[in-house]
N, C-alpha and C. Protein backbone atom coordinates (compact mmCIF):
# COMPACT_ATOMS: atom_id res chain seq x y z
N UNK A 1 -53.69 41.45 -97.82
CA UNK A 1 -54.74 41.28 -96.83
C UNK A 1 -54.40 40.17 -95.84
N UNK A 2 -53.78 38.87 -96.44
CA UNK A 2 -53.23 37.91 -95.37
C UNK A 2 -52.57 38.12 -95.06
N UNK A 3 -51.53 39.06 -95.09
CA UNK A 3 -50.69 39.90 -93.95
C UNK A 3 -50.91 40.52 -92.93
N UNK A 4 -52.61 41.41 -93.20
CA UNK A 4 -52.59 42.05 -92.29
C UNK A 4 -53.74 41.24 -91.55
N UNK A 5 -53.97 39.73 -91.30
CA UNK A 5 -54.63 39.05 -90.86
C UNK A 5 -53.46 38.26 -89.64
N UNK A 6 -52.38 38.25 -90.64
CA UNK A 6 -51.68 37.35 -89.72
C UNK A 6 -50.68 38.39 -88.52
N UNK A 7 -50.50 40.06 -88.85
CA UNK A 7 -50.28 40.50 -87.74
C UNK A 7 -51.32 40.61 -86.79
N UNK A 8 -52.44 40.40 -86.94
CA UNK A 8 -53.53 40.85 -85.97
C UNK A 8 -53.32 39.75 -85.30
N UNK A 9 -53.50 38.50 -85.92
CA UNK A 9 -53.68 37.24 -84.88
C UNK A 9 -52.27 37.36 -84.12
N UNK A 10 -51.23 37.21 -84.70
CA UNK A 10 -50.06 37.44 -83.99
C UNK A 10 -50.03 38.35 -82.48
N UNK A 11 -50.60 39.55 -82.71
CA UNK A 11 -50.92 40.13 -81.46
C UNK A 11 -52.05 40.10 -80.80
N UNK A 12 -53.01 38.74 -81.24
CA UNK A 12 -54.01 38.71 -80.29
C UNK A 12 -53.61 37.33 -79.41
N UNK A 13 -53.06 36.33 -80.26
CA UNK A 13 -52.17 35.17 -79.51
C UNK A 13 -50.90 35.45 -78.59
N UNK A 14 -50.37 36.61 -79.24
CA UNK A 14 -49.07 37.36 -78.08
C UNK A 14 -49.94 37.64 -76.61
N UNK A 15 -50.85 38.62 -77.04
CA UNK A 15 -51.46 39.38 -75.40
C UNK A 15 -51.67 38.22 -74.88
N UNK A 16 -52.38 36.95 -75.24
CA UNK A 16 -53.16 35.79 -74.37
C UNK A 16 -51.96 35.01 -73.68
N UNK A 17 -50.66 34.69 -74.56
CA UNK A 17 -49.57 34.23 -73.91
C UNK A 17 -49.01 35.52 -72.81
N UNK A 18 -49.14 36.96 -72.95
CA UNK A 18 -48.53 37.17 -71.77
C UNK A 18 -49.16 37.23 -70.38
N UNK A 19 -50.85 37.10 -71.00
CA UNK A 19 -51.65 37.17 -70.19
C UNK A 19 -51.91 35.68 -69.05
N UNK A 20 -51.66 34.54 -70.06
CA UNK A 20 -51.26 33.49 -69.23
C UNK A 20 -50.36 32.94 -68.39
N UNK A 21 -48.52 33.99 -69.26
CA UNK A 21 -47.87 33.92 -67.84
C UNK A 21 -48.12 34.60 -67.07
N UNK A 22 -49.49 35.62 -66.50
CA UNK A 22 -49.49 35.95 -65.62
C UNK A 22 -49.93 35.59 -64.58
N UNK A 23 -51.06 34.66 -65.01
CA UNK A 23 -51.96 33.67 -63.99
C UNK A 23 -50.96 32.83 -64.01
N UNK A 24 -50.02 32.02 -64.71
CA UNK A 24 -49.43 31.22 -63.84
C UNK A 24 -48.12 31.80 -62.58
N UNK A 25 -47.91 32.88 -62.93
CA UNK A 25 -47.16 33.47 -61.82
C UNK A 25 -48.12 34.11 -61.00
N UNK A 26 -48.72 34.22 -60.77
CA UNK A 26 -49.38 34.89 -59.81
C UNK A 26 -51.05 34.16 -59.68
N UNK A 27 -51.04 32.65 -59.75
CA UNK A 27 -52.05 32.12 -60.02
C UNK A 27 -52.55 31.92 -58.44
N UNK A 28 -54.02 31.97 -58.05
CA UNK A 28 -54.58 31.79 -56.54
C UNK A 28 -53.90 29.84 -56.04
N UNK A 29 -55.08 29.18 -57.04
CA UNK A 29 -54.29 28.14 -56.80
C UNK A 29 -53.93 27.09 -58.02
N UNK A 30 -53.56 25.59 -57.69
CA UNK A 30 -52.30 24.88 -58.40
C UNK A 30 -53.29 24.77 -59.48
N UNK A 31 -54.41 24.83 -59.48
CA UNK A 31 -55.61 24.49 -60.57
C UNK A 31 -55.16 25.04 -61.67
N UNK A 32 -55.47 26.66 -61.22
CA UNK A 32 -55.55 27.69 -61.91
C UNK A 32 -54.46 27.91 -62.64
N UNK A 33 -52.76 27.64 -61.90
CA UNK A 33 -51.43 27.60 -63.08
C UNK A 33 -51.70 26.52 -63.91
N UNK A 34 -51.91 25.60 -63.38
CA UNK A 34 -52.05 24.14 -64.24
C UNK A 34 -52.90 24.24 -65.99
N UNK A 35 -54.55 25.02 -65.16
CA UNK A 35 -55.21 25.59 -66.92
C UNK A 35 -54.19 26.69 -67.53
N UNK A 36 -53.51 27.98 -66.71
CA UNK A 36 -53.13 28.52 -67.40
C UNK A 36 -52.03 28.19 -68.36
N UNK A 37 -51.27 27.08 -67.86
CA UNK A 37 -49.73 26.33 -68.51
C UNK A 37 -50.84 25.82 -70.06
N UNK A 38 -51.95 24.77 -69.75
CA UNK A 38 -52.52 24.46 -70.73
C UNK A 38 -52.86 25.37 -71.83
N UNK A 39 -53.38 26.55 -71.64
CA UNK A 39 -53.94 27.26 -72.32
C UNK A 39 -52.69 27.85 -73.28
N UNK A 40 -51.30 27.87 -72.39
CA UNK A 40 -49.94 28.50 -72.91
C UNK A 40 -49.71 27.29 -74.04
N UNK A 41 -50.12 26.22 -73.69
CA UNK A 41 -49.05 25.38 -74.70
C UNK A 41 -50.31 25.31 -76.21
N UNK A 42 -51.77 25.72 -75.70
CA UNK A 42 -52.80 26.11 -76.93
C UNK A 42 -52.10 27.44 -77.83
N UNK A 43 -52.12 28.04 -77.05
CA UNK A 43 -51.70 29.53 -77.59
C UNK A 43 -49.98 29.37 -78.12
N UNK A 44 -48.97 28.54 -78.14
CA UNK A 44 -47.75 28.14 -78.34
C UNK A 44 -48.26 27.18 -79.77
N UNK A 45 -48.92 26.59 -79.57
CA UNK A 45 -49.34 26.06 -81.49
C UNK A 45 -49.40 26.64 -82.14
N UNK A 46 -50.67 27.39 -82.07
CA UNK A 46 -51.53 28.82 -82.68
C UNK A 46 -50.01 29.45 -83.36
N UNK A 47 -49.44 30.12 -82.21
CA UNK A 47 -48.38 31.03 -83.17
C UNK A 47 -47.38 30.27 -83.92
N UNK A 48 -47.03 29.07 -83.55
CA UNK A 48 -46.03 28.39 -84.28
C UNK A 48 -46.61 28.01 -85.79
N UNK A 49 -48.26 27.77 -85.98
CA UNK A 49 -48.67 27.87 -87.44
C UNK A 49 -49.04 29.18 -87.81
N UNK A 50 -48.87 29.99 -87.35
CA UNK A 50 -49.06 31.31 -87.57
C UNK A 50 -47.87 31.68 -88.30
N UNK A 51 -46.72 30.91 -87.70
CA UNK A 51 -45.38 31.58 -88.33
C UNK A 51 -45.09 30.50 -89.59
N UNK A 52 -46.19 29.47 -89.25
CA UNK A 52 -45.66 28.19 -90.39
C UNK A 52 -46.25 29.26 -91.72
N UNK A 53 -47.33 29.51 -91.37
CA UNK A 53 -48.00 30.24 -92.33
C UNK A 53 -47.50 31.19 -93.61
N UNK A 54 -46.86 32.10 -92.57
CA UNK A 54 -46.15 33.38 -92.04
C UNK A 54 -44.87 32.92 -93.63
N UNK A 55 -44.23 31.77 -93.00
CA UNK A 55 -42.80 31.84 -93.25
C UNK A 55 -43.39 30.97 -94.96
N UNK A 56 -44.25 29.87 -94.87
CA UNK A 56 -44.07 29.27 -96.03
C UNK A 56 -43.97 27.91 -96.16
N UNK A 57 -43.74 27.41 -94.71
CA UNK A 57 -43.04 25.72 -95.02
C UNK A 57 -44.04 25.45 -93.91
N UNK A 58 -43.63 24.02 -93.91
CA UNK A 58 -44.65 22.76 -93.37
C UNK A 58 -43.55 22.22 -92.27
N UNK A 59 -42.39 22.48 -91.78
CA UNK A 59 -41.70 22.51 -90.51
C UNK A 59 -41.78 23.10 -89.32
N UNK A 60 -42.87 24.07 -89.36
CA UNK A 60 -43.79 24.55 -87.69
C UNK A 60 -44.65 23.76 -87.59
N UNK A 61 -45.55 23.24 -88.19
CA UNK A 61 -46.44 22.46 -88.18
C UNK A 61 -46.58 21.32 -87.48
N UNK A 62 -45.28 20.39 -88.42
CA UNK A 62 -44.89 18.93 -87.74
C UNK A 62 -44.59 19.90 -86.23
N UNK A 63 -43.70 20.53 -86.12
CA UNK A 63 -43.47 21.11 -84.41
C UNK A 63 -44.82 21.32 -83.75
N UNK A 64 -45.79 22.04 -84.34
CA UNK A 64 -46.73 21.67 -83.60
C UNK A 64 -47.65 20.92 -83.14
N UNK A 65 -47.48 19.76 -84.04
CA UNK A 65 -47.80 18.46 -83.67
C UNK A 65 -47.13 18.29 -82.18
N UNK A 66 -45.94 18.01 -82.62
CA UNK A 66 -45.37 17.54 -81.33
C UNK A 66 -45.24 18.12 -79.86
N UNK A 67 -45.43 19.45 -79.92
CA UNK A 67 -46.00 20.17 -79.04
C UNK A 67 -47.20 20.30 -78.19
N UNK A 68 -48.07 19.72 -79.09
CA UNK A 68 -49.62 19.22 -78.88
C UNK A 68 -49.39 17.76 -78.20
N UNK A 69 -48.73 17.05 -78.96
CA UNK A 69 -48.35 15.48 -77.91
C UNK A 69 -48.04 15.84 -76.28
N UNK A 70 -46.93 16.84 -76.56
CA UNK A 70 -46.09 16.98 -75.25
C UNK A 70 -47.27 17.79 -74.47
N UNK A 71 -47.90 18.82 -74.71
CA UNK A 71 -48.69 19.65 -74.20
C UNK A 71 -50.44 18.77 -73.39
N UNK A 72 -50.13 17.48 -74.03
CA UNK A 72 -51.31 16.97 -73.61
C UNK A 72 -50.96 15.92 -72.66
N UNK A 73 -49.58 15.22 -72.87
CA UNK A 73 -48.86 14.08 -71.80
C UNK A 73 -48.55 15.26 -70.35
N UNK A 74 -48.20 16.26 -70.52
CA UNK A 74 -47.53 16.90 -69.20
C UNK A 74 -49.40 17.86 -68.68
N UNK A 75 -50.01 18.11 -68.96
CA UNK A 75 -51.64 17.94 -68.53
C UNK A 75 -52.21 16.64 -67.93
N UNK A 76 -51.92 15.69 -68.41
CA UNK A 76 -52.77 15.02 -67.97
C UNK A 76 -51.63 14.07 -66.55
N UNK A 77 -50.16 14.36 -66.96
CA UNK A 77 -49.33 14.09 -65.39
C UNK A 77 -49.72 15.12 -64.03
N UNK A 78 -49.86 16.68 -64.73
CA UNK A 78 -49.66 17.21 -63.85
C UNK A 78 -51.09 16.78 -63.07
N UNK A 79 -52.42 16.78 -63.46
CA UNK A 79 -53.72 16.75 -62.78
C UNK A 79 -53.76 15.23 -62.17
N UNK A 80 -53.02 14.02 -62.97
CA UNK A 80 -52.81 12.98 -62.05
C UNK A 80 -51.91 13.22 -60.43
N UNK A 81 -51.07 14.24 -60.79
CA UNK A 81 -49.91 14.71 -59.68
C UNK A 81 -51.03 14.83 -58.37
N UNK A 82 -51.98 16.14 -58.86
CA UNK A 82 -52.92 16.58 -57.64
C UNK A 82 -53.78 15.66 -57.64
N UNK A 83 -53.89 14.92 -57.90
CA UNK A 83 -55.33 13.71 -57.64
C UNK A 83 -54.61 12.96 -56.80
N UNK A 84 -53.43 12.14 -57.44
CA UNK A 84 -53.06 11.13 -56.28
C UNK A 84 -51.56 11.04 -55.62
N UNK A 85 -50.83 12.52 -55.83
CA UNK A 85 -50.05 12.70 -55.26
C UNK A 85 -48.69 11.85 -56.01
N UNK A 86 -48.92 11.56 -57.09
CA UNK A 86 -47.80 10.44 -57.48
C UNK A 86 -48.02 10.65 -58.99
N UNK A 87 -47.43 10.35 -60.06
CA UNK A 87 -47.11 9.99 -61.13
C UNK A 87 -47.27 8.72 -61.75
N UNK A 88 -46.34 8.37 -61.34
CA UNK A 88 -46.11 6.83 -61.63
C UNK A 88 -46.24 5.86 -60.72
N UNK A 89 -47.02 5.05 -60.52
CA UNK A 89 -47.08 4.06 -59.39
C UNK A 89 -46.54 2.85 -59.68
C-alpha cells in the first residue's frame, strides 16, 4: 500500500514541477518566475524525501535540508534584486 502511495505522490509532485517550469519559462512577469522557481525548489524537497522514503536511508533528507537553506537564501536575494536593484550593498 506504501508503494502505491508513494507512486501517486511521485506523479503528483512530477506534474507540479513540470508545471512550474512552465510558468517560469513562459512566466508574464519577474514576480511570477521568481514564485514559480520557489515553488520548484518546494516541490524539489518533496520528491527528494519521497525518494529518501522510497530508497530507505536518511541521505535525501540531510540533501533536503540543504536545499531548503539554499532554496530560501536565493528567494529572499532574488526579491531583494527587484526591490532595490542590488544584492549586496
Amino acid at each position: 500500500m506504501i508503494a502505491l502511495a508513494l507512486d501517486f505522490a511521485f506523479a503528483c509532485f512530477g506534474a507540479a514541477m513540470l508545471m512550474n517550469m512552465w510558468v517560469v519559462a513562459a512566466g508574464r512577469t519577474v514576480e511570477d518566475r521568481i514564485l514559480a522557481l520557489d515553488t520548484m525548489v518546494i516541490n524539489a524537497i518533496a520528491l527528494l524525501i519521497l525518494h529518501g522514503i522510497w530508497a530507505g536511508t536518511a541521505v535525501f533528507f540531510e540533501a533536503a535540508m540543504i536545499i531548503a537553506m539554499l532554496g530560501f537564501v536565493s528567494t529572499v536575494a532574488y526579491a531583494r534584486f527587484i526591490l532595490r536593484g542590488n544584492i549586496i550593498e
